[in-house]
Structures are given as structure tokens and as C-alpha cells.
C-alpha atoms as a PDB file:
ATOM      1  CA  UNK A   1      42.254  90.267  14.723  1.00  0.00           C
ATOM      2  CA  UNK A   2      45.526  89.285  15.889  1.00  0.00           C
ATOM      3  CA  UNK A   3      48.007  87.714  13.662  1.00  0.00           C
ATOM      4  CA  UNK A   4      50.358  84.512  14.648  1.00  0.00           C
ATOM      5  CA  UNK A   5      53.718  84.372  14.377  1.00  0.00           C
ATOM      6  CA  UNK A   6      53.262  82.882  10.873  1.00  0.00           C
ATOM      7  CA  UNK A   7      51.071  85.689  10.193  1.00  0.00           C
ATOM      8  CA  UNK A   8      47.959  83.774  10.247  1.00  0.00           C
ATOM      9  CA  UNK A   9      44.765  84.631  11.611  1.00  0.00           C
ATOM     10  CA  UNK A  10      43.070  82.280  14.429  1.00  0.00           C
ATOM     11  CA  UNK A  11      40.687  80.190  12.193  1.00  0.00           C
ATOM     12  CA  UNK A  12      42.586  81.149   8.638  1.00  0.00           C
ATOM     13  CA  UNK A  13      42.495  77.288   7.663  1.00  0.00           C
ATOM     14  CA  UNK A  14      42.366  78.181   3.688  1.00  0.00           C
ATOM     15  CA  UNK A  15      46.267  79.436   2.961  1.00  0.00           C
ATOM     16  CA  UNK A  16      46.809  77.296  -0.153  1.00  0.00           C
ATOM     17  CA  UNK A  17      50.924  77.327   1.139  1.00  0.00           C
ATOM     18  CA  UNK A  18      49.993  75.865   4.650  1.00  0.00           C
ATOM     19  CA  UNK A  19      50.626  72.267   3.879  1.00  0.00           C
ATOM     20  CA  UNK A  20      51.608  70.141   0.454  1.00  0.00           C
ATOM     21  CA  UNK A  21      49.920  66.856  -0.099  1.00  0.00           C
ATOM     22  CA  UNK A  22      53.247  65.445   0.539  1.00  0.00           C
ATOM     23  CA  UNK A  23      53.730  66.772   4.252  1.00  0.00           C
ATOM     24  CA  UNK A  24      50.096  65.754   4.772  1.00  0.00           C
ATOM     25  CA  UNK A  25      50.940  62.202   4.118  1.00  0.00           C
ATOM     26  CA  UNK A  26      54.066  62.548   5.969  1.00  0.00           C
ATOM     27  CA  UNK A  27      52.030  63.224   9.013  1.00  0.00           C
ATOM     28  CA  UNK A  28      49.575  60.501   8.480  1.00  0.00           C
ATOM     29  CA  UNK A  29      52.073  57.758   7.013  1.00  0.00           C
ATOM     30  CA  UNK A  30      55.909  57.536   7.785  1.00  0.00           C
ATOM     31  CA  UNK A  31      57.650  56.617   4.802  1.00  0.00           C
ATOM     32  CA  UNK A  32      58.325  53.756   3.442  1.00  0.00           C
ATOM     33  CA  UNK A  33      55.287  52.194   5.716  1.00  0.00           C
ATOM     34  CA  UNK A  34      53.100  49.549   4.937  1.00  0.00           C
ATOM     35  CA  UNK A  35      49.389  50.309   4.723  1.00  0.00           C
ATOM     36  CA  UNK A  36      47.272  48.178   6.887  1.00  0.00           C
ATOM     37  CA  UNK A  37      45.978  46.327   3.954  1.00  0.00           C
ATOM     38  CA  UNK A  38      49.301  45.212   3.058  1.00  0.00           C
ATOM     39  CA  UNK A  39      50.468  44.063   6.603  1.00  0.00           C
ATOM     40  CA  UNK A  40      50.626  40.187   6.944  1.00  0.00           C
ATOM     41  CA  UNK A  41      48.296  40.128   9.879  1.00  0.00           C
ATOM     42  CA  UNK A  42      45.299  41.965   8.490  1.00  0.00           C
ATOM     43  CA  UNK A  43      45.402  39.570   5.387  1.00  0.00           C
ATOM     44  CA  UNK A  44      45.248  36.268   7.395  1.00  0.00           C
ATOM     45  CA  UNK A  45      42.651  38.204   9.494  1.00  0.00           C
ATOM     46  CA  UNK A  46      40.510  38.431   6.434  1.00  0.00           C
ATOM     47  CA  UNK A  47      41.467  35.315   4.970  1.00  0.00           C
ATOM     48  CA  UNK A  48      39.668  33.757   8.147  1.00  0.00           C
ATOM     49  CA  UNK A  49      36.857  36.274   9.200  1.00  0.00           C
ATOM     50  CA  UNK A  50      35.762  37.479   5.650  1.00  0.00           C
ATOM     51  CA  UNK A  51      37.643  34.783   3.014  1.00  0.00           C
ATOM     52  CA  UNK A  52      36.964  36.395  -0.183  1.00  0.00           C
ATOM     53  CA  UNK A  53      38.455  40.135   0.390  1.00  0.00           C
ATOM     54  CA  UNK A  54      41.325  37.777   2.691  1.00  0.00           C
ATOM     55  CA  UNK A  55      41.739  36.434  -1.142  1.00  0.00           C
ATOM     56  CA  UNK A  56      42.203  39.280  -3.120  1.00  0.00           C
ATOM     57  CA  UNK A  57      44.339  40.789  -0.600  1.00  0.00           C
ATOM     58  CA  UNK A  58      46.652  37.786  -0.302  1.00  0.00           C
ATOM     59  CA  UNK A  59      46.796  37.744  -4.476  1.00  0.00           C
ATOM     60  CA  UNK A  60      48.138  41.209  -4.625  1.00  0.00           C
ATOM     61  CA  UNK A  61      51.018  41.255  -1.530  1.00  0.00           C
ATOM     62  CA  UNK A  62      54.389  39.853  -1.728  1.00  0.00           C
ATOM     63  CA  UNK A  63      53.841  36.270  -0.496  1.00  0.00           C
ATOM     64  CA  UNK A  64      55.393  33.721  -2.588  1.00  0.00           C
ATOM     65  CA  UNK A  65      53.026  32.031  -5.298  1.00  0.00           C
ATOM     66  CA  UNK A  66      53.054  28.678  -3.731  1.00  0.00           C
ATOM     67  CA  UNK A  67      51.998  30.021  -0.549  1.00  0.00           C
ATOM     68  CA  UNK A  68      48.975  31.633  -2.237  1.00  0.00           C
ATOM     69  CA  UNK A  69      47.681  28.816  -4.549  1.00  0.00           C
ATOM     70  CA  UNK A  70      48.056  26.444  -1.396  1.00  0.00           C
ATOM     71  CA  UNK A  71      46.035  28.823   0.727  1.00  0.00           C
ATOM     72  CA  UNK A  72      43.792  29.700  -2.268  1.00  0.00           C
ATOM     73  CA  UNK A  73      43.032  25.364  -2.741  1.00  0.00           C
ATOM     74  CA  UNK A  74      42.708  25.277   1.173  1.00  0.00           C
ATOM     75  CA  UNK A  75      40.118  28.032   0.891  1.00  0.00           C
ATOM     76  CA  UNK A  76      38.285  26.637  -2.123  1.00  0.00           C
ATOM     77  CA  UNK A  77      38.093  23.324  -0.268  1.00  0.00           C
ATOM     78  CA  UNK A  78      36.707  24.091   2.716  1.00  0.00           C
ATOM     79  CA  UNK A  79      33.842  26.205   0.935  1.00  0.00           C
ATOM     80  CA  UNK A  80      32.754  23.218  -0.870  1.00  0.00           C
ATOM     81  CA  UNK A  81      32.713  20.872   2.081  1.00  0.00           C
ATOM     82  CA  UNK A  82      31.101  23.675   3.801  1.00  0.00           C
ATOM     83  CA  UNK A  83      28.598  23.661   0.861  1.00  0.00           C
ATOM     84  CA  UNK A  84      28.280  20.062   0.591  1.00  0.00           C
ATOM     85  CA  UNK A  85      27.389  19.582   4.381  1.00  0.00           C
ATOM     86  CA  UNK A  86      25.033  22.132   4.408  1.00  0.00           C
ATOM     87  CA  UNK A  87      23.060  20.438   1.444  1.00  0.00           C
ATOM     88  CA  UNK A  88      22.937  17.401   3.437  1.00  0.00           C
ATOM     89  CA  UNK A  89      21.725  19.008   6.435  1.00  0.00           C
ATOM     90  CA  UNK A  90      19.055  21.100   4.116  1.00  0.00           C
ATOM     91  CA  UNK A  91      18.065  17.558   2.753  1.00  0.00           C
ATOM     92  CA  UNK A  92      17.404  15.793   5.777  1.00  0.00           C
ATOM     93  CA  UNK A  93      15.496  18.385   7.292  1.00  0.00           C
ATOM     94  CA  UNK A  94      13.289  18.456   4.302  1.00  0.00           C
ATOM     95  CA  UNK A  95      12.629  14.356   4.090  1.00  0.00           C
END
């Protein structure tokens, strides 16, 4: 078989010196990048699609700590109202 100019063969995937963790992440990341789980949009995405995950994401980013218990009370409230309207729709069906 013919060799590259790297000396590789066509299909030699396997050289353990053909690419370091690092450059691999290089490739797929730039540095200093945020992941998409850290970007403010994907977090109030999930804070209104999918609340809980929105949550947990919000608790571990770099938004100030009034911002998050504010958003976490806004959160918490709405789920009870939520709650409590759909017990009194559950209740008047049922009498």
C-alpha cells in the first residue's frame, strides 16, 4: 500500500502520536469557550421549557445570587399556583 506524506497508510486510524487529547479538544472547542450549558441563553431556555434542570444550571453559572434566589422564588411560586389550580380543577370535576 501506498504511504502518505506523513507516512501513513490510507485507513491507519490507530497511530497513538496522531492526535493528543488536547488538539482533539482544540478542534472541537476554541479556548477559553463557553460550553452550551454554561451560555446564558440555554439556561433561561431550560429555566422555561424544562424548570428543574433550568435550576440547577442557573445555581452553578456566574449569575449574581440575588438574581438566582429571585428567579428560584419566581419558579417555586408559580409551581405551587400551578399545583393549587390544578387541585381545584381535579376537585370540581370530581363533585
Amino acid at each position: 500500500m501506498a504511504n502518505d506524506s506523513s507516512g501513513r497508510r490510507a485507513g491507519d486510524w490507530t497511530h497513538k502520536a496522531q492526535r493528543s487529547r488536547e488538539q482533539a479538544n482544540a478542534i472541537v472547542k476554541e479556548a477559553g469557550g463557553k460550553r452550551w450549558y454554561e451560555d446564558n441563553f440555554w439556561i433561561i431556555f431550560l429555566l422555561v421549557v424544562f424548570w428543574p434542570v433550568g435550576l440547577v444550571l442557573m445555581w452553578r453559572s456566574g449569575w449574581p445570587v440575588a438574581a438566582k434566589v429571585v428567579v428560584s422564588i419566581v419558579i417555586v411560586a408559580l409551581a405551587v399556583v400551578s399545583f393549587s389550580l390544578w387541585s381545584a380543577v381535579q376537585a370540581s370535576m370530581g363533585a
